[in-house]
PDB file of N, CA and C in Angstrom:
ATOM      1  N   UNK A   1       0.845  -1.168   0.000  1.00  0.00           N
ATOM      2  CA  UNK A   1       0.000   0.000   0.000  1.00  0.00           C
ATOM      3  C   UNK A   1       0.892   1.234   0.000  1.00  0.00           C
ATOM      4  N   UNK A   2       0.035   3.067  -0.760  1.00  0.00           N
ATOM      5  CA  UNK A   2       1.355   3.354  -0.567  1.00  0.00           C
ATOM      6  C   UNK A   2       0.274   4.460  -0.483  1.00  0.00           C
ATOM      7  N   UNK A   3       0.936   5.990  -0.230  1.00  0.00           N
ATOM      8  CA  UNK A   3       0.150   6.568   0.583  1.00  0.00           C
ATOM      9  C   UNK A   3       1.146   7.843   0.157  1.00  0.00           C
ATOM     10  N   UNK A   4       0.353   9.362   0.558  1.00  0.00           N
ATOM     11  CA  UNK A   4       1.794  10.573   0.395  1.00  0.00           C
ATOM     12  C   UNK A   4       1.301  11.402   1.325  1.00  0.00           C
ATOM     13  N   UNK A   5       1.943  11.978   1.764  1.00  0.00           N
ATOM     14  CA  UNK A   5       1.770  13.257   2.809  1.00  0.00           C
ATOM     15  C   UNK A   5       2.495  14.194   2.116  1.00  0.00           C
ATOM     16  N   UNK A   6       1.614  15.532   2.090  1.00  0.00           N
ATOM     17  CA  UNK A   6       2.204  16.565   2.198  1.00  0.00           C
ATOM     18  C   UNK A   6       2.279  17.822   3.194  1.00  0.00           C
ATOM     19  N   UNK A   7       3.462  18.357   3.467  1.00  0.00           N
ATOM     20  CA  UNK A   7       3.535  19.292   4.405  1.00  0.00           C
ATOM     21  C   UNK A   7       4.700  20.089   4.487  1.00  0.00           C
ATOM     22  N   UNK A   8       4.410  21.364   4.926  1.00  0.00           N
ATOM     23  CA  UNK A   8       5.460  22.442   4.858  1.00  0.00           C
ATOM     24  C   UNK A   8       6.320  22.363   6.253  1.00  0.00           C
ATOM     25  N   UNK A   9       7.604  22.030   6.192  1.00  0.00           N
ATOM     26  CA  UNK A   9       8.363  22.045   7.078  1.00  0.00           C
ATOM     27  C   UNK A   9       8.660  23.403   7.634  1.00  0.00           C
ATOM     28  N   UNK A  10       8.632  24.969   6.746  1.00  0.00           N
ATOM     29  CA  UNK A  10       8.212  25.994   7.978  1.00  0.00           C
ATOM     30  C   UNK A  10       7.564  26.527   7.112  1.00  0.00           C
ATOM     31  N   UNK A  11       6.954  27.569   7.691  1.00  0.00           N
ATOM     32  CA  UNK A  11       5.287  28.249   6.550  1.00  0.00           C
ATOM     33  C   UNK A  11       5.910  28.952   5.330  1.00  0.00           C
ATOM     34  N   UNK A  12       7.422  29.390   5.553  1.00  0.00           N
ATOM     35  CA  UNK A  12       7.796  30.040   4.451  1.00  0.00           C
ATOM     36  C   UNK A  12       8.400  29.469   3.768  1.00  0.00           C
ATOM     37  N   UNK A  13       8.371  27.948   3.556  1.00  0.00           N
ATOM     38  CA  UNK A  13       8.914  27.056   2.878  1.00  0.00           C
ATOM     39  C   UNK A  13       7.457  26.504   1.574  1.00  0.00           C
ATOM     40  N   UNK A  14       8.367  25.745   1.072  1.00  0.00           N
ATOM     41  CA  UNK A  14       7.514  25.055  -0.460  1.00  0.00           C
ATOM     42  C   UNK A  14       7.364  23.937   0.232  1.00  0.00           C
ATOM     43  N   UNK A  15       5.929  23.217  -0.294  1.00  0.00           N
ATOM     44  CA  UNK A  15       5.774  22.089   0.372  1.00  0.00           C
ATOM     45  C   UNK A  15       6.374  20.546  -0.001  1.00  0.00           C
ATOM     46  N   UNK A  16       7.187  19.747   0.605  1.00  0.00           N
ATOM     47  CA  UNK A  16       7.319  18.602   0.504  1.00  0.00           C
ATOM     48  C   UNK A  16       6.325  17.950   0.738  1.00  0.00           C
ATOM     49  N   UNK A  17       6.705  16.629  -0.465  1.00  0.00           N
ATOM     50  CA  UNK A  17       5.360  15.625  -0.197  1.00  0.00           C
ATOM     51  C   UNK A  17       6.248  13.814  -0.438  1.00  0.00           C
ATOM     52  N   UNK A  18       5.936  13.442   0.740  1.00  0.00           N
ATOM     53  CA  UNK A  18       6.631  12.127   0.901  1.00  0.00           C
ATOM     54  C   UNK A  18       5.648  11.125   0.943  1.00  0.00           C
ATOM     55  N   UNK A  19       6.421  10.032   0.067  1.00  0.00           N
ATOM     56  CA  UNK A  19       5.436   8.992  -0.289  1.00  0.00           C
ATOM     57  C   UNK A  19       6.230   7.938   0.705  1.00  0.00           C
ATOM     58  N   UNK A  20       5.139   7.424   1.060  1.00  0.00           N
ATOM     59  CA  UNK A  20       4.979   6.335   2.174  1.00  0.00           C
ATOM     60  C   UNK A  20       4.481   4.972   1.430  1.00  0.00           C
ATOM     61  N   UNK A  21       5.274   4.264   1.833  1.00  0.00           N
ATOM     62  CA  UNK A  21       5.460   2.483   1.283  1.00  0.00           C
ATOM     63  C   UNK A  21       5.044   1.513   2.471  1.00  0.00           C
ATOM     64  N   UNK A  22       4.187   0.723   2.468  1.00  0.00           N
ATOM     65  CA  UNK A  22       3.982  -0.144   3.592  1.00  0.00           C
ATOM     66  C   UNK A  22       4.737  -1.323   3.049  1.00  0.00           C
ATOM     67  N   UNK A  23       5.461  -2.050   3.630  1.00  0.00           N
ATOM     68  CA  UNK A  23       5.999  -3.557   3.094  1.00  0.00           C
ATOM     69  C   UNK A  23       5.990  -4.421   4.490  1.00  0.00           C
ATOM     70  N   UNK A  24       5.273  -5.424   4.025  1.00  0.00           N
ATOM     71  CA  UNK A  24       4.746  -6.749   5.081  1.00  0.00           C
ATOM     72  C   UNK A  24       6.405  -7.149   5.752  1.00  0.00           C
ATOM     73  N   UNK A  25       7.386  -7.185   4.844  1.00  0.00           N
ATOM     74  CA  UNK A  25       8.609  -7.855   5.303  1.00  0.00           C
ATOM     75  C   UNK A  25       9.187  -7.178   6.659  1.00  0.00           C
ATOM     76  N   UNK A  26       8.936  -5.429   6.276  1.00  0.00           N
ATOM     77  CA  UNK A  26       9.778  -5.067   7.842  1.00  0.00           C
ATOM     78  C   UNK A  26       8.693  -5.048   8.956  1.00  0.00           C
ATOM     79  N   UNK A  27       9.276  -5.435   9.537  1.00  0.00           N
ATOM     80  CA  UNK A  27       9.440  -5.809  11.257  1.00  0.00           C
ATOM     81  C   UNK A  27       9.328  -4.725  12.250  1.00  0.00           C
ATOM     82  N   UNK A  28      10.696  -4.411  12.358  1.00  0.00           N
ATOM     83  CA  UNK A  28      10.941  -3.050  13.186  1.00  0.00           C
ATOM     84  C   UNK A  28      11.893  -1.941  12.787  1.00  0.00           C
ATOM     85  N   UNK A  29      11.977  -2.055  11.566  1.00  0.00           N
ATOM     86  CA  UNK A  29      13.015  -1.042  11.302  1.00  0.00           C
ATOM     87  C   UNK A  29      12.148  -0.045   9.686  1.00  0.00           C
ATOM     88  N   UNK A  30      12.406   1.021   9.923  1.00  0.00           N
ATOM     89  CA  UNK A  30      11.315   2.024   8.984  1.00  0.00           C
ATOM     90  C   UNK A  30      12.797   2.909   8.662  1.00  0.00           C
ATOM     91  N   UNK A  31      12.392   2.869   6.988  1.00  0.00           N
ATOM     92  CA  UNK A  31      13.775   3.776   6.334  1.00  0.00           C
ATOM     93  C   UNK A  31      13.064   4.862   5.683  1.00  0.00           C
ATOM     94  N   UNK A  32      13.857   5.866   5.279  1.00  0.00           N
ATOM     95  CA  UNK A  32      13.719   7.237   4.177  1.00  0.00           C
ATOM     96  C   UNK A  32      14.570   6.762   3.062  1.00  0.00           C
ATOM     97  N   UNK A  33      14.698   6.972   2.131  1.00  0.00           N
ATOM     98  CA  UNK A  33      15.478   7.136   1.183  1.00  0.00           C
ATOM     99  C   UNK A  33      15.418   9.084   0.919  1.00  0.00           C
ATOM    100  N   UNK A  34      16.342   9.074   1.263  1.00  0.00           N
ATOM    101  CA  UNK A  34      16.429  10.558   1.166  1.00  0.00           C
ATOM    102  C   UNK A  34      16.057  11.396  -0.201  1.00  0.00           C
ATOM    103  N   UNK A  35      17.130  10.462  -1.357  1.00  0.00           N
ATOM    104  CA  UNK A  35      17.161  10.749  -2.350  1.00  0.00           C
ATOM    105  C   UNK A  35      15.206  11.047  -3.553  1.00  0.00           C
ATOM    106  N   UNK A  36      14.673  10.616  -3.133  1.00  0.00           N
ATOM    107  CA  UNK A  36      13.596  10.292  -3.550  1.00  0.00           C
ATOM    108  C   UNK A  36      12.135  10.799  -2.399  1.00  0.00           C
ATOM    109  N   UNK A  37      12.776  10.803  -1.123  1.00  0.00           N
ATOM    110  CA  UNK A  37      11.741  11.136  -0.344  1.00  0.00           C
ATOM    111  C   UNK A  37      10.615  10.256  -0.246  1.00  0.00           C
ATOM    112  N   UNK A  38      10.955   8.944   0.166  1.00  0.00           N
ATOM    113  CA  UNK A  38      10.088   8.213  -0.156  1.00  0.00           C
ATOM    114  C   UNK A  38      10.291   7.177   1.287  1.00  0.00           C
ATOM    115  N   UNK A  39       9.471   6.723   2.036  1.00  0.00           N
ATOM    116  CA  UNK A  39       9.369   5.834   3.048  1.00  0.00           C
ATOM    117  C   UNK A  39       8.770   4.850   2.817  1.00  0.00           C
ATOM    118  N   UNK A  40       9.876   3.783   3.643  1.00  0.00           N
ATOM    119  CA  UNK A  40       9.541   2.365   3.919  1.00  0.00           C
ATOM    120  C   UNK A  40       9.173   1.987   4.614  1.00  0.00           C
ATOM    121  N   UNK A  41       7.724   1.692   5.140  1.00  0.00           N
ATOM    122  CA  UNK A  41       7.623   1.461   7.117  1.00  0.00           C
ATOM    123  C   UNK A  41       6.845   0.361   7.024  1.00  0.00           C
ATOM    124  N   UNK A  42       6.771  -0.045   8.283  1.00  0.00           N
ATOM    125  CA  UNK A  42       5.993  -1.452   8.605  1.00  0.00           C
ATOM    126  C   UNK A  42       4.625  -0.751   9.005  1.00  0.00           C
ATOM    127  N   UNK A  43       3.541  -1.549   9.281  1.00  0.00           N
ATOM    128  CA  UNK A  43       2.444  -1.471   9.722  1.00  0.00           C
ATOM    129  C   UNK A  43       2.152  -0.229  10.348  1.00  0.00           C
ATOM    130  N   UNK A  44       2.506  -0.509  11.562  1.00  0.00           N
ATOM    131  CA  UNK A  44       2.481   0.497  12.852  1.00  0.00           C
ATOM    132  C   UNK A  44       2.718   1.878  12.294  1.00  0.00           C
ATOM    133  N   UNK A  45       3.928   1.931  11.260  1.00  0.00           N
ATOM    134  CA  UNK A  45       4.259   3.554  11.286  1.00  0.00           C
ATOM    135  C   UNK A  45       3.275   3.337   9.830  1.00  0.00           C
ATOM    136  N   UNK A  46       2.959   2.812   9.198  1.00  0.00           N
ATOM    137  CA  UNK A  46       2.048   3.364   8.330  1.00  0.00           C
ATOM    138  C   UNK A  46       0.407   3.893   8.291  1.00  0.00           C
ATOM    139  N   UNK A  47       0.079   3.406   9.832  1.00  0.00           N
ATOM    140  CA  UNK A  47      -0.962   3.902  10.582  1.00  0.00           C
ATOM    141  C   UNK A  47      -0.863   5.129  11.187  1.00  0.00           C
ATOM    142  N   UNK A  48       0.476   5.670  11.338  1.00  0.00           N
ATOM    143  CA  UNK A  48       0.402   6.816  11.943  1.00  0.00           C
ATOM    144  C   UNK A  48       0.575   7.752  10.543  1.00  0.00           C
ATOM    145  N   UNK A  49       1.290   7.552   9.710  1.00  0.00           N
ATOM    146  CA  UNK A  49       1.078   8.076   8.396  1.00  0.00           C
ATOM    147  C   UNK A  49      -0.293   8.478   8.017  1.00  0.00           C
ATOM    148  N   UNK A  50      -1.062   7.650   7.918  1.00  0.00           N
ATOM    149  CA  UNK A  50      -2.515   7.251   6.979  1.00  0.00           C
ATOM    150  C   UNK A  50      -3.353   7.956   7.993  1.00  0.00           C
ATOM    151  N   UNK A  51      -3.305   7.958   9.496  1.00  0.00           N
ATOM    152  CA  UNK A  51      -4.552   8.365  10.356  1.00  0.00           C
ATOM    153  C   UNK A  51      -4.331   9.153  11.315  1.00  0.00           C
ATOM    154  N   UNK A  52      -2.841   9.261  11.930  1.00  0.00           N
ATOM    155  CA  UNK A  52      -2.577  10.101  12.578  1.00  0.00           C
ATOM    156  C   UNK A  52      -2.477  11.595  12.140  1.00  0.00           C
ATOM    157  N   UNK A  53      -2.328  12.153  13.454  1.00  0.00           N
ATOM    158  CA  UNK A  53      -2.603  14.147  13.522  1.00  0.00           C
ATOM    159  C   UNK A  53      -0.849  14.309  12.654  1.00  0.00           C
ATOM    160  N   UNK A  54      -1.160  15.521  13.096  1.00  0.00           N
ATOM    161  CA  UNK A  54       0.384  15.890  12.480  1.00  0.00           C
ATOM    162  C   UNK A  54       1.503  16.092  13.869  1.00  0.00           C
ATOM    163  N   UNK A  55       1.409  16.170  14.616  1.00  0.00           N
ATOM    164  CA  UNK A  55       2.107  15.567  15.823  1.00  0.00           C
ATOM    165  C   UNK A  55       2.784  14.375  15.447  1.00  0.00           C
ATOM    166  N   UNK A  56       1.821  13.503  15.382  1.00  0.00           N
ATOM    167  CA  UNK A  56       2.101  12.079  15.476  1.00  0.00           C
ATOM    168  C   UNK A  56       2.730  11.988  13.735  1.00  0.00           C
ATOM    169  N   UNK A  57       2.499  12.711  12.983  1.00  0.00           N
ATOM    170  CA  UNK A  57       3.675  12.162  11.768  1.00  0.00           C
ATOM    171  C   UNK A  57       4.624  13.070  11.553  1.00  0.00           C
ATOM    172  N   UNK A  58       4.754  13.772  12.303  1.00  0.00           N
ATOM    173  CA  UNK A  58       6.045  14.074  12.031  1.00  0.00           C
ATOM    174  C   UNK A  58       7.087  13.543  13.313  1.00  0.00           C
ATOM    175  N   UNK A  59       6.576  13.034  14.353  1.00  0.00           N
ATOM    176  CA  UNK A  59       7.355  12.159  15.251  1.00  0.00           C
ATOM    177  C   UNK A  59       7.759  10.941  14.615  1.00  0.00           C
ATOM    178  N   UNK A  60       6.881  10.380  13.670  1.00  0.00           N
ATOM    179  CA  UNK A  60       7.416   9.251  12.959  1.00  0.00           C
ATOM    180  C   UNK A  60       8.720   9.446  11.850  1.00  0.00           C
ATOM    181  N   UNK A  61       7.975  10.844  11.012  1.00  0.00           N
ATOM    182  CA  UNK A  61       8.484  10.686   9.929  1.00  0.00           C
ATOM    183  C   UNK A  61      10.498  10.918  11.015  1.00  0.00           C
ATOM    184  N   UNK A  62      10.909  12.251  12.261  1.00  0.00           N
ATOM    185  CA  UNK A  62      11.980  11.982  12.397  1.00  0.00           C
ATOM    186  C   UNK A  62      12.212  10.827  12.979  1.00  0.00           C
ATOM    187  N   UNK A  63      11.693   9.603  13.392  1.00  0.00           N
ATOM    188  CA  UNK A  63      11.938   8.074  13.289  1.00  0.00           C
ATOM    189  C   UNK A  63      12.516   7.435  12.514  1.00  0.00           C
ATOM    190  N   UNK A  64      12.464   7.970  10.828  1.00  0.00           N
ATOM    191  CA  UNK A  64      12.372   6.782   9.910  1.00  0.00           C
ATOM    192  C   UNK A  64      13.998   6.914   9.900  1.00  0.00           C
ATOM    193  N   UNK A  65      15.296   5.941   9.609  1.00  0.00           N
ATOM    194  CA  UNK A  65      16.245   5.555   9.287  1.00  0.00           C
ATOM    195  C   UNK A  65      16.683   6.068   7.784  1.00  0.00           C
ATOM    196  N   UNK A  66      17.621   7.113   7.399  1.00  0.00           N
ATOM    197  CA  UNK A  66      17.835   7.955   6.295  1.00  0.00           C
ATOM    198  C   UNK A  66      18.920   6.596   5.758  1.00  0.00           C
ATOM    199  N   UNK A  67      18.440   6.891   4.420  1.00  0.00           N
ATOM    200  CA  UNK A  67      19.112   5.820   3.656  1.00  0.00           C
ATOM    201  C   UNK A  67      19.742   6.179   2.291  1.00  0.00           C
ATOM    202  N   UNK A  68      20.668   5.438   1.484  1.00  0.00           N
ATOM    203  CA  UNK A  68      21.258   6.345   0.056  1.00  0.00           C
ATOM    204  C   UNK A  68      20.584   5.297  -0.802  1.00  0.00           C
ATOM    205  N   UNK A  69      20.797   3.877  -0.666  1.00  0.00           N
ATOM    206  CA  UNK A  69      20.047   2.634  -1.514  1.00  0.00           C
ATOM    207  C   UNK A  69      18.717   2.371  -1.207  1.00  0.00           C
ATOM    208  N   UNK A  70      17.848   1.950  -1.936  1.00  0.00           N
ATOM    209  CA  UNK A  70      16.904   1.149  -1.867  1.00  0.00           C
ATOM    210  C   UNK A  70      17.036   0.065  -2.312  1.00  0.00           C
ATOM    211  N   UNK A  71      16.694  -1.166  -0.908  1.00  0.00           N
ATOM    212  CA  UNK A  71      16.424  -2.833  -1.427  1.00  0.00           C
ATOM    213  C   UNK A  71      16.068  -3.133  -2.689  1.00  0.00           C
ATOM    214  N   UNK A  72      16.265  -3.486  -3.457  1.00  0.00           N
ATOM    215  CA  UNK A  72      15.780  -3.622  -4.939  1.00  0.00           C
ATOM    216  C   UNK A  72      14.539  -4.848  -4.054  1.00  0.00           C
ATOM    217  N   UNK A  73      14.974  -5.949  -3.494  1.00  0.00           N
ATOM    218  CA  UNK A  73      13.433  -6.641  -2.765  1.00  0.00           C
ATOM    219  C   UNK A  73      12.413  -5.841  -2.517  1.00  0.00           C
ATOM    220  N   UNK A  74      12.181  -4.907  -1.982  1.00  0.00           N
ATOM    221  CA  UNK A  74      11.050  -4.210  -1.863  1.00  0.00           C
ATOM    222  C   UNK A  74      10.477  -3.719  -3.297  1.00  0.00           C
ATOM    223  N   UNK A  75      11.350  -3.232  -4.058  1.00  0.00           N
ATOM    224  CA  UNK A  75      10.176  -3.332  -5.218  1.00  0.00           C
ATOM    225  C   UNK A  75       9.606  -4.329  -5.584  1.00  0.00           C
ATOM    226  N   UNK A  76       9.828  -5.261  -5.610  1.00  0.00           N
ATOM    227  CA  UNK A  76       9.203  -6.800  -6.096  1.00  0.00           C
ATOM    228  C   UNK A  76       7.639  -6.692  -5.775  1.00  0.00           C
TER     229      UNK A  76
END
């Protein structure tokens, strides 16, 4: 499932919009790919993505693990 948020990191900024990836395989570990702006999370953080306030995603989003590769497995 995949999902995007958008939001302005300060009001006088342009808005970023990060796409959110759910994948069944992870467990406990939730990445960024920086390059792309794009997140990998398990369940849990993709509930706070999808339904949570904005409190609660942007506590996640500084959670997620910044990354330069993406698993080529996860695209599959």
């Amino acid at each position: 499932m995949k999902i995007t948020w958008t939001y302005f990191p300060k009001p006088e900024c342009k808005p970023v919009t990060l796409t959110v990836i759910y994948l069944n395989s992870l467990v406990m570990d939730n990445y960024l790919h920086v390059e792309t702006n794009t997140a990998f999370v398990n369940w849990e953080l993709f509930r706070v993505f999808r339904d949570g306030n904005l409190k609660q995603r942007q506590l996640a989003y500084k959670s997620l693990t910044k990354i330069d590769q993406i698993d080529s497995k996860w695209l599959q």
